[in-house]
PDB file of N, CA and C in Angstrom:
ATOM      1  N   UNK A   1      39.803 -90.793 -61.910  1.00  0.00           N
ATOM      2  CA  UNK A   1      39.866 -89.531 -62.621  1.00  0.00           C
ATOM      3  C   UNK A   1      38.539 -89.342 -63.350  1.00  0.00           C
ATOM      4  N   UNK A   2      37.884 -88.529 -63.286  1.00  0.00           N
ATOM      5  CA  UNK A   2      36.696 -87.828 -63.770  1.00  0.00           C
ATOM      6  C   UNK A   2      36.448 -87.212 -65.260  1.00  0.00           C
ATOM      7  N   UNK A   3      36.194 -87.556 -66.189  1.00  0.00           N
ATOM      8  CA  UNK A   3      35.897 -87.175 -67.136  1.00  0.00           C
ATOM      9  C   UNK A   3      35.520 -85.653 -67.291  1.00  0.00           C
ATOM     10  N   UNK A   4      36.415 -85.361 -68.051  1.00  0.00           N
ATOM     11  CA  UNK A   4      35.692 -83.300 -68.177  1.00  0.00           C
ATOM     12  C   UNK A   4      35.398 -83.246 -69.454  1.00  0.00           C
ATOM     13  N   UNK A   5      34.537 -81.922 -69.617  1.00  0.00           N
ATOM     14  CA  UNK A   5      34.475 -81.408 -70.710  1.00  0.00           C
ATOM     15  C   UNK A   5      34.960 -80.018 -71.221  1.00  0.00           C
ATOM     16  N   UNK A   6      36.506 -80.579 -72.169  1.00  0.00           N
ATOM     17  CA  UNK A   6      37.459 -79.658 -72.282  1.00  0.00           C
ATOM     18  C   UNK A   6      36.906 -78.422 -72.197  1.00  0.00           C
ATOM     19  N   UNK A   7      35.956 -78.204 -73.526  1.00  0.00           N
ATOM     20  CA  UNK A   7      35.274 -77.303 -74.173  1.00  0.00           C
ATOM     21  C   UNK A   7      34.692 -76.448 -73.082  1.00  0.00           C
ATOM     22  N   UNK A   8      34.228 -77.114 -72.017  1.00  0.00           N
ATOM     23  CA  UNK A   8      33.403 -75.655 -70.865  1.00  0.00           C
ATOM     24  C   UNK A   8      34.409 -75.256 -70.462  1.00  0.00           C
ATOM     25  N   UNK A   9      35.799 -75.613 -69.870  1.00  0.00           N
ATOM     26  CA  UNK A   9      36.864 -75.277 -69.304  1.00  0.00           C
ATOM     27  C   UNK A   9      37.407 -74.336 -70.143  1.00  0.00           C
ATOM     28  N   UNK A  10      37.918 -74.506 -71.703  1.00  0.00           N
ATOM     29  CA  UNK A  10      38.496 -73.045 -72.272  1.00  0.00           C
ATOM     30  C   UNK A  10      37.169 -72.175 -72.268  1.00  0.00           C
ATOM     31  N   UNK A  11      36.321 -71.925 -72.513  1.00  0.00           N
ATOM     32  CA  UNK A  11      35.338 -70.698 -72.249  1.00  0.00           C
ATOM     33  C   UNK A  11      35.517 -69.970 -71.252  1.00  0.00           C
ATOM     34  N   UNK A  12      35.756 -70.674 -70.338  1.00  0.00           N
ATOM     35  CA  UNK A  12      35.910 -69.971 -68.990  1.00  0.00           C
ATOM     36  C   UNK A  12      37.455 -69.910 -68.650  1.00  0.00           C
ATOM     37  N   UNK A  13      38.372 -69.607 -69.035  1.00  0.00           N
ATOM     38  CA  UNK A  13      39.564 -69.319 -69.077  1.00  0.00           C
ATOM     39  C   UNK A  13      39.859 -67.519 -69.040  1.00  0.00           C
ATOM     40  N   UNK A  14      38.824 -66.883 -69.857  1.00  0.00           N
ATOM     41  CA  UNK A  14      39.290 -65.839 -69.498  1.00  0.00           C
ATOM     42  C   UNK A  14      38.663 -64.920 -68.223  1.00  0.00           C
ATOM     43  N   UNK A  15      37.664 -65.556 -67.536  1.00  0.00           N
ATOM     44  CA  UNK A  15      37.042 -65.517 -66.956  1.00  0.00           C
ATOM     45  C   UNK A  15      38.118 -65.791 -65.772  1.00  0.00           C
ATOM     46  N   UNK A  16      38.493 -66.951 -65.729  1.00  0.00           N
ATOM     47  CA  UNK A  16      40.118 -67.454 -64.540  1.00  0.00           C
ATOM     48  C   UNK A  16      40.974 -66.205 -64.368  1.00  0.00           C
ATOM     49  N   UNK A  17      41.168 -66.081 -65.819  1.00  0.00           N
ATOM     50  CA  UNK A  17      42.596 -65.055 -66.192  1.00  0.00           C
ATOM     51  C   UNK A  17      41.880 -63.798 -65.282  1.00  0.00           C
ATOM     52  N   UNK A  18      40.853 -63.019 -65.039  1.00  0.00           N
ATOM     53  CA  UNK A  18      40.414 -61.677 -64.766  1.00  0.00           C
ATOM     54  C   UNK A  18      39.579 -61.962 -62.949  1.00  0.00           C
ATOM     55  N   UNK A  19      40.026 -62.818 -62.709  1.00  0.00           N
ATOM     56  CA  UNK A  19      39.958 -63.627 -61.304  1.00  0.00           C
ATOM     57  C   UNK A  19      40.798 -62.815 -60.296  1.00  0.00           C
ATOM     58  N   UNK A  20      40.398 -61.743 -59.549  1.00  0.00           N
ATOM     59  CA  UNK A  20      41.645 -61.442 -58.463  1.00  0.00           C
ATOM     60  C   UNK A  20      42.366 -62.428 -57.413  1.00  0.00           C
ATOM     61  N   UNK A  21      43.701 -62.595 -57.513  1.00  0.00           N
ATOM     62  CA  UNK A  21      44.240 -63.908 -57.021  1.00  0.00           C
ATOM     63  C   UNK A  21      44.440 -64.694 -57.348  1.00  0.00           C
ATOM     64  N   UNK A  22      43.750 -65.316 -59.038  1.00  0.00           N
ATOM     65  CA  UNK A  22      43.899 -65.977 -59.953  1.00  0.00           C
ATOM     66  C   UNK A  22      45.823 -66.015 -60.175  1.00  0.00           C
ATOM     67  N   UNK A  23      46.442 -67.384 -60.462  1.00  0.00           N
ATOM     68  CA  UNK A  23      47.602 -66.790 -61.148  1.00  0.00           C
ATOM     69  C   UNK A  23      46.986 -67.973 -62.447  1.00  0.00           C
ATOM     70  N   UNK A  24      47.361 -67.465 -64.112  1.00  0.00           N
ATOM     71  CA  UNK A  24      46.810 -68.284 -64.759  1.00  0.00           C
ATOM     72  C   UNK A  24      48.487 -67.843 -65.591  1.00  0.00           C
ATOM     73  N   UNK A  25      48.739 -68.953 -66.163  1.00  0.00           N
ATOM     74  CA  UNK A  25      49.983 -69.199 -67.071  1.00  0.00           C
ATOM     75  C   UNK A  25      49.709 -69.663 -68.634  1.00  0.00           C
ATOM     76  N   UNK A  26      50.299 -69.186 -69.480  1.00  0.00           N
ATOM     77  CA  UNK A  26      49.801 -69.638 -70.600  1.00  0.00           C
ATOM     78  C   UNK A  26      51.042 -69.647 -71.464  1.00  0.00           C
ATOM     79  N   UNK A  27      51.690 -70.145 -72.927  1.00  0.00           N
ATOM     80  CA  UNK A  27      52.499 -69.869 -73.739  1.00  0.00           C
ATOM     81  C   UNK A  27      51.870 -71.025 -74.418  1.00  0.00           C
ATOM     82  N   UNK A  28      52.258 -70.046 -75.753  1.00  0.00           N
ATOM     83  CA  UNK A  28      52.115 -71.179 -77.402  1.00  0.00           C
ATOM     84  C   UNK A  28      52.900 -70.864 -77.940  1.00  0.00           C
ATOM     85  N   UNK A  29      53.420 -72.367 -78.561  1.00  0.00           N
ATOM     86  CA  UNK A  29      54.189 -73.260 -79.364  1.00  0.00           C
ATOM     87  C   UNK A  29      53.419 -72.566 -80.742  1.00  0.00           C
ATOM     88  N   UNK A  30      53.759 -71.457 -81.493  1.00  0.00           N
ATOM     89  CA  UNK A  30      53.325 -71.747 -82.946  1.00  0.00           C
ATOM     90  C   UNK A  30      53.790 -72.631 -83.771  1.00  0.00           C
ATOM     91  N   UNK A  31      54.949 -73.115 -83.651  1.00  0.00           N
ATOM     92  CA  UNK A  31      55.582 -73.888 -85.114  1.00  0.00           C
ATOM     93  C   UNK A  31      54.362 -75.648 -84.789  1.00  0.00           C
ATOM     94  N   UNK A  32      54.043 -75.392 -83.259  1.00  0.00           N
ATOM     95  CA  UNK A  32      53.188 -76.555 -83.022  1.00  0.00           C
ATOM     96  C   UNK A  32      51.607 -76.364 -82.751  1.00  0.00           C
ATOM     97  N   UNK A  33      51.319 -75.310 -83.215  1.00  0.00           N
ATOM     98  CA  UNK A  33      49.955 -74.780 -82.886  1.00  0.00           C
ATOM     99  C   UNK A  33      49.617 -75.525 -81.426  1.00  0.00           C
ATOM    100  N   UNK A  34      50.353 -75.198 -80.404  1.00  0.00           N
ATOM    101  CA  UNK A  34      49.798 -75.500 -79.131  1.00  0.00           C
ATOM    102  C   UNK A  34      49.680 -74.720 -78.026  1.00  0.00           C
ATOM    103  N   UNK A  35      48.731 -74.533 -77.074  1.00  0.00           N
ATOM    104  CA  UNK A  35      48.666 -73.834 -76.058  1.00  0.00           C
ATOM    105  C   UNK A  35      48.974 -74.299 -75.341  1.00  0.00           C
ATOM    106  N   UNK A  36      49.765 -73.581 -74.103  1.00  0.00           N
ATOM    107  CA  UNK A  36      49.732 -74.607 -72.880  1.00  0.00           C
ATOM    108  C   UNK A  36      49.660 -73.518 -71.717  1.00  0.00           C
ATOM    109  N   UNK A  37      48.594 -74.169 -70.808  1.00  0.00           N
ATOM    110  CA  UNK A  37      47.811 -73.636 -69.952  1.00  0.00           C
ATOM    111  C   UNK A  37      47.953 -73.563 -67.905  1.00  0.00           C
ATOM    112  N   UNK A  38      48.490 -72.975 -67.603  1.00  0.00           N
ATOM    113  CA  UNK A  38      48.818 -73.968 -65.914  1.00  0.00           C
ATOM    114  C   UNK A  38      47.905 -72.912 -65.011  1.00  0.00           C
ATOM    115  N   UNK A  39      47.202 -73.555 -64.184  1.00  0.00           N
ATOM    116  CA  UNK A  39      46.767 -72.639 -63.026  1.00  0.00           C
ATOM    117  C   UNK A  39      47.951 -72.827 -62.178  1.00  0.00           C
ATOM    118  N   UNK A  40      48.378 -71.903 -61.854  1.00  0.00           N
ATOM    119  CA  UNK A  40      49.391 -71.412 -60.791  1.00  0.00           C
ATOM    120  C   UNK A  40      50.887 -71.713 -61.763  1.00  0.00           C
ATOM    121  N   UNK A  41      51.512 -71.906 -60.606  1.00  0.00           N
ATOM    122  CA  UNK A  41      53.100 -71.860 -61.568  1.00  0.00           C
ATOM    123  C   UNK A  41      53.389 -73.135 -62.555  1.00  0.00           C
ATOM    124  N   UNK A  42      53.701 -73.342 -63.646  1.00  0.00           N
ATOM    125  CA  UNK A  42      54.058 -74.248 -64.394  1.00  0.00           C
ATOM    126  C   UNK A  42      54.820 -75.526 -62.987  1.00  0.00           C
ATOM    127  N   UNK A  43      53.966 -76.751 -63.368  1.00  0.00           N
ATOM    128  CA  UNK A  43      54.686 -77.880 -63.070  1.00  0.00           C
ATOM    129  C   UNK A  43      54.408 -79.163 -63.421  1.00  0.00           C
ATOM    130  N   UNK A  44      55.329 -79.949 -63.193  1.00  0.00           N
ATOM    131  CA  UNK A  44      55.090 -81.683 -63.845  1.00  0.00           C
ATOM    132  C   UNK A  44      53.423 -82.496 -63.519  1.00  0.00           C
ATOM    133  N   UNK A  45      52.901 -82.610 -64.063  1.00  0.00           N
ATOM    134  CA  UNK A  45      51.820 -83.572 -63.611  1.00  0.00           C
ATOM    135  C   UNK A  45      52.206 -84.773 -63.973  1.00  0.00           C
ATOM    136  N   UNK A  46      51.307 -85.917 -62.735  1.00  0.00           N
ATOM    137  CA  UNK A  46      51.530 -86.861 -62.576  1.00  0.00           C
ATOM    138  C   UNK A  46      50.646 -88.160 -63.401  1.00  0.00           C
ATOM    139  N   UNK A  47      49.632 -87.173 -63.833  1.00  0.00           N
ATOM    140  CA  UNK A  47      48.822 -88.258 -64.874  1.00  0.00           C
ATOM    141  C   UNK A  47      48.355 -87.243 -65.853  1.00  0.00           C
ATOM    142  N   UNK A  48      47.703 -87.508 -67.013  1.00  0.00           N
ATOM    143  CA  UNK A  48      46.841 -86.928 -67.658  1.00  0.00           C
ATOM    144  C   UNK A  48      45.667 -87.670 -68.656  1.00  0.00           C
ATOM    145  N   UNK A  49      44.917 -86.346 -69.252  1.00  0.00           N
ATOM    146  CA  UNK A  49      43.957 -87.285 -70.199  1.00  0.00           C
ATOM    147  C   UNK A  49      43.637 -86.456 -71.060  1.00  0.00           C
ATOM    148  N   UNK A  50      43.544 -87.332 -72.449  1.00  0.00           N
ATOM    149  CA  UNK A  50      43.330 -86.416 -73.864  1.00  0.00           C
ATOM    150  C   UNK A  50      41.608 -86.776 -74.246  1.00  0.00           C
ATOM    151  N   UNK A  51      41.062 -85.502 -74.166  1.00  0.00           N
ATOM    152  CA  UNK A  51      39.617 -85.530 -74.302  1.00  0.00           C
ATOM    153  C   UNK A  51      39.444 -85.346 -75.638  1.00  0.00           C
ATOM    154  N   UNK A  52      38.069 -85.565 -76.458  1.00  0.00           N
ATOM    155  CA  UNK A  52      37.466 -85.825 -77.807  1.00  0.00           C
ATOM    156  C   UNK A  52      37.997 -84.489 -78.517  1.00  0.00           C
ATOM    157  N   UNK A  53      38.380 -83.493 -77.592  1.00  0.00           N
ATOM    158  CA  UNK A  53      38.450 -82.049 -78.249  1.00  0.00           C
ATOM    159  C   UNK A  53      39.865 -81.720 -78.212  1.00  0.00           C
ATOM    160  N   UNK A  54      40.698 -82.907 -78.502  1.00  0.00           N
ATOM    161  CA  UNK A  54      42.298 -82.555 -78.344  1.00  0.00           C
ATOM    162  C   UNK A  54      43.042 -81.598 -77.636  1.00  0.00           C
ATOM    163  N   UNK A  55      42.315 -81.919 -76.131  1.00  0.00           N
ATOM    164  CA  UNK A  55      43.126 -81.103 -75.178  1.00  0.00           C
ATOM    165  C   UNK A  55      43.640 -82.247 -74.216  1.00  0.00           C
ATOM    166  N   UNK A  56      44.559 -81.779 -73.363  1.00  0.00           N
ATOM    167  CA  UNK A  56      45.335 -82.944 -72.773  1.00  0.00           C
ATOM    168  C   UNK A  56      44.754 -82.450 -71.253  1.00  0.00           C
ATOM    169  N   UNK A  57      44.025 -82.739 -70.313  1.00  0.00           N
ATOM    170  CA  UNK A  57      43.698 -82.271 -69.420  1.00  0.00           C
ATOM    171  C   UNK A  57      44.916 -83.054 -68.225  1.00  0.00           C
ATOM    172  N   UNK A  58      46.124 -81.844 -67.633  1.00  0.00           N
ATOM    173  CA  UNK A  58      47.064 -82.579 -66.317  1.00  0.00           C
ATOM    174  C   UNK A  58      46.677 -82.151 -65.184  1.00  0.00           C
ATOM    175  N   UNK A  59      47.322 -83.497 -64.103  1.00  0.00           N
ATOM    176  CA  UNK A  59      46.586 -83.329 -63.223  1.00  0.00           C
ATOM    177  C   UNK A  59      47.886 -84.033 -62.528  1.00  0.00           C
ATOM    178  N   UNK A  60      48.016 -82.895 -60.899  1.00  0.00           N
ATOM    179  CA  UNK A  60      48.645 -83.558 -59.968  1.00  0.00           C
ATOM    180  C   UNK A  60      47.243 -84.153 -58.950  1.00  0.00           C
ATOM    181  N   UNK A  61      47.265 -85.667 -58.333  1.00  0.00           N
ATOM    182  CA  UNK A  61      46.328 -85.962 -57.571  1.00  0.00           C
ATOM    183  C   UNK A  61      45.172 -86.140 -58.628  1.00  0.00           C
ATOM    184  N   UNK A  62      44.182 -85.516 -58.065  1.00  0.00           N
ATOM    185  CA  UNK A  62      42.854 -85.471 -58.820  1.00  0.00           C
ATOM    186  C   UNK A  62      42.772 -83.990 -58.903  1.00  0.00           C
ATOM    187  N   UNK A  63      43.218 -82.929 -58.907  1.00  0.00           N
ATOM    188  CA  UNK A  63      43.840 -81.523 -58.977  1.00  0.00           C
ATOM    189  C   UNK A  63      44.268 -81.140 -60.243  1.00  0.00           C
ATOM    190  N   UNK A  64      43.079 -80.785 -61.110  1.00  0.00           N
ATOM    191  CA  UNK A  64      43.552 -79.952 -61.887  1.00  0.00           C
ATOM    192  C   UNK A  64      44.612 -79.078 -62.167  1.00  0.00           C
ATOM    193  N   UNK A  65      45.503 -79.090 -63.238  1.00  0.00           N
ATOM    194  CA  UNK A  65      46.659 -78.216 -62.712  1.00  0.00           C
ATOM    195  C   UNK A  65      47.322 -77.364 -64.006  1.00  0.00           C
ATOM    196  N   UNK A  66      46.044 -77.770 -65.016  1.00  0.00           N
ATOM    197  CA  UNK A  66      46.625 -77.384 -66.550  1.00  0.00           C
ATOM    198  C   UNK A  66      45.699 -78.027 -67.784  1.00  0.00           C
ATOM    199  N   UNK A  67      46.403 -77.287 -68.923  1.00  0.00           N
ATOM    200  CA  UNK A  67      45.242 -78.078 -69.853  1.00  0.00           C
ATOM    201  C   UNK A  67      46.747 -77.765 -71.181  1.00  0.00           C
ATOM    202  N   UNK A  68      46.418 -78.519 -72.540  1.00  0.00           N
ATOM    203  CA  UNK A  68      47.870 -78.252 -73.260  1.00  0.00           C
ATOM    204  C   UNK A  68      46.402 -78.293 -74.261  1.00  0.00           C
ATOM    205  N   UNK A  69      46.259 -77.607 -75.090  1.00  0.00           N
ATOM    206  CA  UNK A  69      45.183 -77.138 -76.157  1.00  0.00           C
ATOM    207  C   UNK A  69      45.460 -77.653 -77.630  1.00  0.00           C
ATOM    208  N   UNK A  70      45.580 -78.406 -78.239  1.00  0.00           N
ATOM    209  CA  UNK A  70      46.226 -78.723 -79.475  1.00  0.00           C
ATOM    210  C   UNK A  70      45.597 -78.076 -80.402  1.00  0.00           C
ATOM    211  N   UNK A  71      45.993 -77.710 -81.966  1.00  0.00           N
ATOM    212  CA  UNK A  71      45.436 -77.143 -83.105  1.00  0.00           C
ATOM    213  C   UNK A  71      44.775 -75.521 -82.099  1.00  0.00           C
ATOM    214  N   UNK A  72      45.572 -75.237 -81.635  1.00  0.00           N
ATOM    215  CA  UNK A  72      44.971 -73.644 -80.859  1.00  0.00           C
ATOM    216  C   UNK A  72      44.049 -72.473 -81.691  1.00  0.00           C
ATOM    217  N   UNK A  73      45.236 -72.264 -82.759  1.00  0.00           N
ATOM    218  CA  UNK A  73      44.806 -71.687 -83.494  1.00  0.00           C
ATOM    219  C   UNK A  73      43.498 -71.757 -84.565  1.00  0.00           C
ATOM    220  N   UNK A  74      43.110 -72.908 -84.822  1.00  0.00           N
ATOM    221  CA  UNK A  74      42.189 -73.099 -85.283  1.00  0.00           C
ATOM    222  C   UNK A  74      40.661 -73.083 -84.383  1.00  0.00           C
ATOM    223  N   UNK A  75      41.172 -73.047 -83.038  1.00  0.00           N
ATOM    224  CA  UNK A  75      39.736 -72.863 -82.378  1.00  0.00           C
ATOM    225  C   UNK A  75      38.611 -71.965 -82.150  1.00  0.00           C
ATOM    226  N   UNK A  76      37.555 -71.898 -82.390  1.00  0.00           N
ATOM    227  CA  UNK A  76      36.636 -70.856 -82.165  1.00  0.00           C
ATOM    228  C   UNK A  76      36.842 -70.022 -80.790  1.00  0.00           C
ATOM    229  N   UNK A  77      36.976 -68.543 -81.098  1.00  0.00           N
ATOM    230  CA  UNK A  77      37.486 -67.823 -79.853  1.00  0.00           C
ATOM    231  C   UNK A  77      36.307 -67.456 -79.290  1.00  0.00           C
ATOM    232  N   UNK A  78      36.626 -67.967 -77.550  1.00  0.00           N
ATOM    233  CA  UNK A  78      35.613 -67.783 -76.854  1.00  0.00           C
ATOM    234  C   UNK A  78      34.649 -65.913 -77.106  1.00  0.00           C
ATOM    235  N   UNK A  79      33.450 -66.041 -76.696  1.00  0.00           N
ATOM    236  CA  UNK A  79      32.906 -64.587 -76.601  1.00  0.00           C
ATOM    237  C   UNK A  79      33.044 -64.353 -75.215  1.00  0.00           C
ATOM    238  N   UNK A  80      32.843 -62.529 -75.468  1.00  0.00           N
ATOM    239  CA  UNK A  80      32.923 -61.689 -74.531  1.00  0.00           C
ATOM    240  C   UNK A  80      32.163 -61.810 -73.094  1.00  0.00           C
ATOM    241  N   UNK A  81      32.551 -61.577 -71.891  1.00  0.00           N
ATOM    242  CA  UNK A  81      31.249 -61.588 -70.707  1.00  0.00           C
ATOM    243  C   UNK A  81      30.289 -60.188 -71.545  1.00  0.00           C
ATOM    244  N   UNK A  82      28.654 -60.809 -71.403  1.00  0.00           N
ATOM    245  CA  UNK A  82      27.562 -60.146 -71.316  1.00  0.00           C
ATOM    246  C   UNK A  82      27.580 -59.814 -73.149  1.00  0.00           C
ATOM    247  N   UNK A  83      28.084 -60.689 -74.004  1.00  0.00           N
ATOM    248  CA  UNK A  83      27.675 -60.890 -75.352  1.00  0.00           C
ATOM    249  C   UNK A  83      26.628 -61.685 -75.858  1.00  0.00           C
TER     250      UNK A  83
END
């Protein structure tokens, strides 16, 4: 499994989301300030990994398949395309 860096991955999230063909899934937990993130339909992954930036990066295979965002709310919101 490959080391990521959470942080380039949410930037480019809304960028996914405005993707034709894209399906991107999202819901937050407020009482848990958490995001949780799935490319394509919500499902079980088989491993995961919690990077320096308290995101849980899951993964079926070596297949990205989601990200769970902790402290959400407190994160700096990405900027606009062409800001």
């Amino acid at each position: 499994m490959a080391t990521v860096n959470a942080g380039d991955f949410i930037k480019l999230l809304p960028l996914v989301k405005q993707s034709p063909g894209s399906s991107l899934n999202t819901s937050y937990d407020a009482a848990a300030d958490v995001l949780y993130v799935s490319f394509g339909a919500p499902r079980e992954a088989d491993d995961s990994e919690l990077t320096d930036e308290d995101v849980i990066v899951r993964y079926v295979g070596s297949e990205i398949i989601g990200y769970t965002i902790l402290h959400a709310s407190k994160r700096e919101q990405p900027q606009e395309i062409g800001s």
